[in-house]
C-alpha atoms as a PDB file:
ATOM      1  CA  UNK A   1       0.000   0.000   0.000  1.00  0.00           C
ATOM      2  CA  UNK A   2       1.318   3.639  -0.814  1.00  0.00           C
ATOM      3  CA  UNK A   3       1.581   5.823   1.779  1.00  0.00           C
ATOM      4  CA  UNK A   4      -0.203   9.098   1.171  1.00  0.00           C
ATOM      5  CA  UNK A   5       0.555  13.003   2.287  1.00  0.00           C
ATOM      6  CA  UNK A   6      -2.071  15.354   2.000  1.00  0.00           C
ATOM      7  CA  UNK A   7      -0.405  18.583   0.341  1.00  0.00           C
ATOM      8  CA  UNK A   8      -1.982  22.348  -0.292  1.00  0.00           C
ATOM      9  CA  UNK A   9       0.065  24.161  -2.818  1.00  0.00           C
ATOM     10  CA  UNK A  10      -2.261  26.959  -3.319  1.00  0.00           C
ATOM     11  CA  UNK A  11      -1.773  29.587  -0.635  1.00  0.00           C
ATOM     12  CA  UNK A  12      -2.667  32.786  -0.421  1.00  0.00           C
ATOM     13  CA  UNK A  13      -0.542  34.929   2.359  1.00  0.00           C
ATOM     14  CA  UNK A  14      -2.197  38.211   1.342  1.00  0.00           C
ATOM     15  CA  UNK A  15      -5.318  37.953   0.797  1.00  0.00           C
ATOM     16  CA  UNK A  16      -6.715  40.405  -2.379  1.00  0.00           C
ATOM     17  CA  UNK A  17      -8.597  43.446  -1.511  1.00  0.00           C
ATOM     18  CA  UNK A  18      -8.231  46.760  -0.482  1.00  0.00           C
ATOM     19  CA  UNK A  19      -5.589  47.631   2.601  1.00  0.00           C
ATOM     20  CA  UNK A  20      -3.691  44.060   2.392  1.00  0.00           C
ATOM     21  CA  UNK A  21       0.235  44.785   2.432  1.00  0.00           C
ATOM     22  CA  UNK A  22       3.046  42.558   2.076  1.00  0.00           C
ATOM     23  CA  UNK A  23       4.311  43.821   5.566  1.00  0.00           C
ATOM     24  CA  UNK A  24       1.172  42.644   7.059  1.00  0.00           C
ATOM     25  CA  UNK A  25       0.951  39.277   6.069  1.00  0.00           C
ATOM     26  CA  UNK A  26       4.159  37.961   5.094  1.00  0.00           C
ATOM     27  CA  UNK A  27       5.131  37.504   8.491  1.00  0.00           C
ATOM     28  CA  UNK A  28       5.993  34.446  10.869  1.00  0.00           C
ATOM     29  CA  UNK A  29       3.148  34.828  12.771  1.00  0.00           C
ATOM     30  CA  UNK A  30       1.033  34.472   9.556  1.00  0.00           C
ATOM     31  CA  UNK A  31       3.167  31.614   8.287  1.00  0.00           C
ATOM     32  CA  UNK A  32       2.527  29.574  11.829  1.00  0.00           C
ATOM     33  CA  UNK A  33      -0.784  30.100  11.271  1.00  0.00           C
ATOM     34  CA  UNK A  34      -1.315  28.214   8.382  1.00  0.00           C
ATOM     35  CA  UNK A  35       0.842  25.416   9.590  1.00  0.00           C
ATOM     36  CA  UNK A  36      -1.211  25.402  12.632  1.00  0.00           C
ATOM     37  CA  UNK A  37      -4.523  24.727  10.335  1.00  0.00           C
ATOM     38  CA  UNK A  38      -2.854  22.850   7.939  1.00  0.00           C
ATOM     39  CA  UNK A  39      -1.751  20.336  11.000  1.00  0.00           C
ATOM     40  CA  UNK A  40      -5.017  20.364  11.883  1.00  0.00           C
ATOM     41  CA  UNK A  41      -6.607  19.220   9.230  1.00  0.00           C
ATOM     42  CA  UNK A  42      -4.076  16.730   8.249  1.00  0.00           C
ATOM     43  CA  UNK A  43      -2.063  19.062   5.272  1.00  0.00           C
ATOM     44  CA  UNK A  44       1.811  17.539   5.810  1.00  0.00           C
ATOM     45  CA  UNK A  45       3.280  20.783   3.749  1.00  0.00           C
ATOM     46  CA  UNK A  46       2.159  23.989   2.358  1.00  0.00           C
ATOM     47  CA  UNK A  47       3.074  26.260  -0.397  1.00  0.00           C
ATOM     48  CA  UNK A  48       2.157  29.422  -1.088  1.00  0.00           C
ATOM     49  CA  UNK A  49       1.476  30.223  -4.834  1.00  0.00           C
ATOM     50  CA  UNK A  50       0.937  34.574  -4.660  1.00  0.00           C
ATOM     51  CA  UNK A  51      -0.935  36.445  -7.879  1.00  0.00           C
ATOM     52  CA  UNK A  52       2.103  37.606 -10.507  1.00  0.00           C
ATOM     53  CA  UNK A  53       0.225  40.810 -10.911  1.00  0.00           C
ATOM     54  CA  UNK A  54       1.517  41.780  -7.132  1.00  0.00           C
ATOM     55  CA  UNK A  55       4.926  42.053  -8.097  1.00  0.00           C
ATOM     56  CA  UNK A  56       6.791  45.057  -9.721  1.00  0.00           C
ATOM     57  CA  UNK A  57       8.795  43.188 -12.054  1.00  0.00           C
ATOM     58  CA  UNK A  58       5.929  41.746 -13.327  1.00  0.00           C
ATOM     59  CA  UNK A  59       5.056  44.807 -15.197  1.00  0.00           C
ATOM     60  CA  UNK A  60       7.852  43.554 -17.400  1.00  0.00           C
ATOM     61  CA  UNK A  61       5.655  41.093 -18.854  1.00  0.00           C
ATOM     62  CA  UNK A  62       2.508  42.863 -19.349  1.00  0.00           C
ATOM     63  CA  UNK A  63       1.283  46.507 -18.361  1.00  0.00           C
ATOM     64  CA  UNK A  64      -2.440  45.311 -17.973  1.00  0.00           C
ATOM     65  CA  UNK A  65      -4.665  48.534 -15.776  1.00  0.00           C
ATOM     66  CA  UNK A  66      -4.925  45.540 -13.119  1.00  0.00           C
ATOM     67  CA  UNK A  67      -1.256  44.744 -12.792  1.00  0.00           C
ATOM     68  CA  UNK A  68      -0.207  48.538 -12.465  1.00  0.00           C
ATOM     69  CA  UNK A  69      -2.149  49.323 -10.148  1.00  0.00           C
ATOM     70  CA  UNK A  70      -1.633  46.601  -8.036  1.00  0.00           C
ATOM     71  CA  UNK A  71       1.807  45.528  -8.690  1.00  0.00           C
ATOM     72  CA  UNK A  72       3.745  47.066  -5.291  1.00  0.00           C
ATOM     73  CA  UNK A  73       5.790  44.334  -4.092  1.00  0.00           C
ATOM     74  CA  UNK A  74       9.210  42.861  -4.763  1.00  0.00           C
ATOM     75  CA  UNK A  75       9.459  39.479  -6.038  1.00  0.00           C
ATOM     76  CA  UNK A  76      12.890  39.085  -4.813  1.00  0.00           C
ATOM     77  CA  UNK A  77      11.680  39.704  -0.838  1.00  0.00           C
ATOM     78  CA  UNK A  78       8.470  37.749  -1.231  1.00  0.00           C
ATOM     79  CA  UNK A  79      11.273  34.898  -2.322  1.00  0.00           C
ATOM     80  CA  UNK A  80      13.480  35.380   0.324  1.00  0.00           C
ATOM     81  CA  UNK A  81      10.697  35.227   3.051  1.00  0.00           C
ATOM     82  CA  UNK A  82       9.567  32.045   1.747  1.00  0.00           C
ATOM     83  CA  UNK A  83      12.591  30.014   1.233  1.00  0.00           C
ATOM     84  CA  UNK A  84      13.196  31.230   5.335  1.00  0.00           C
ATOM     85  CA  UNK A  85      10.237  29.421   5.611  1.00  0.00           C
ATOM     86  CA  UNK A  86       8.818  25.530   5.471  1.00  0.00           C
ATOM     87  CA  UNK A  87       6.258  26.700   2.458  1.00  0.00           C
ATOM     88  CA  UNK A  88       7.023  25.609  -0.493  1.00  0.00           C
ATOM     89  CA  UNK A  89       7.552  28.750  -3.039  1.00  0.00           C
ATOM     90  CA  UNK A  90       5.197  29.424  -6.289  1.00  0.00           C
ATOM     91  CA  UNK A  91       3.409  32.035  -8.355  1.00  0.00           C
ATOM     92  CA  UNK A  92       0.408  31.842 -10.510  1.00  0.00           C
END
């Protein structure tokens, strides 16, 4: 018999809507969180797979109303925060 692990790759640290920062929610605190529910319901890892259209250098790729005015954060510290964490990284 295979052994099975219950996974969740689609995570959302910030949530969309007005007022959400990365400050707010990329933080250990929020991180344990999720573990903590994840545990709970069984979930052996996490990762977190943010919106593109948050991040500044995705304005390289397309220049879409939506992505301008939303497109704040920096890819490279939403990286670096992860990897310091046990969430696996992604975008989408």
């Amino acid at each position: 018999m295979l052994g099975l692990m219950l996974t969740d790759y689609h995570l959302h640290l910030r949530p969309d809507g007005d007022g959400t920062s990365f400050e707010r929610h990329f933080t250990g605190e929020n991180v344990e969180r999720y573990l903590g529910a994840a545990a709970a319901a069984g979930i052996e890892e996490l990762g977190v797979s943010e919106h593109v259209y948050r991040f500044r250098a995705a304005l390289d790729l397309w220049r879409h109303p939506l992505w301008v005015e939303n497109a704040v954060d920096d890819l490279d510290a939403y990286c670096e925060f992860v990897r310091g964490t046990p969430l696996r990284l992604g975008i989408e």
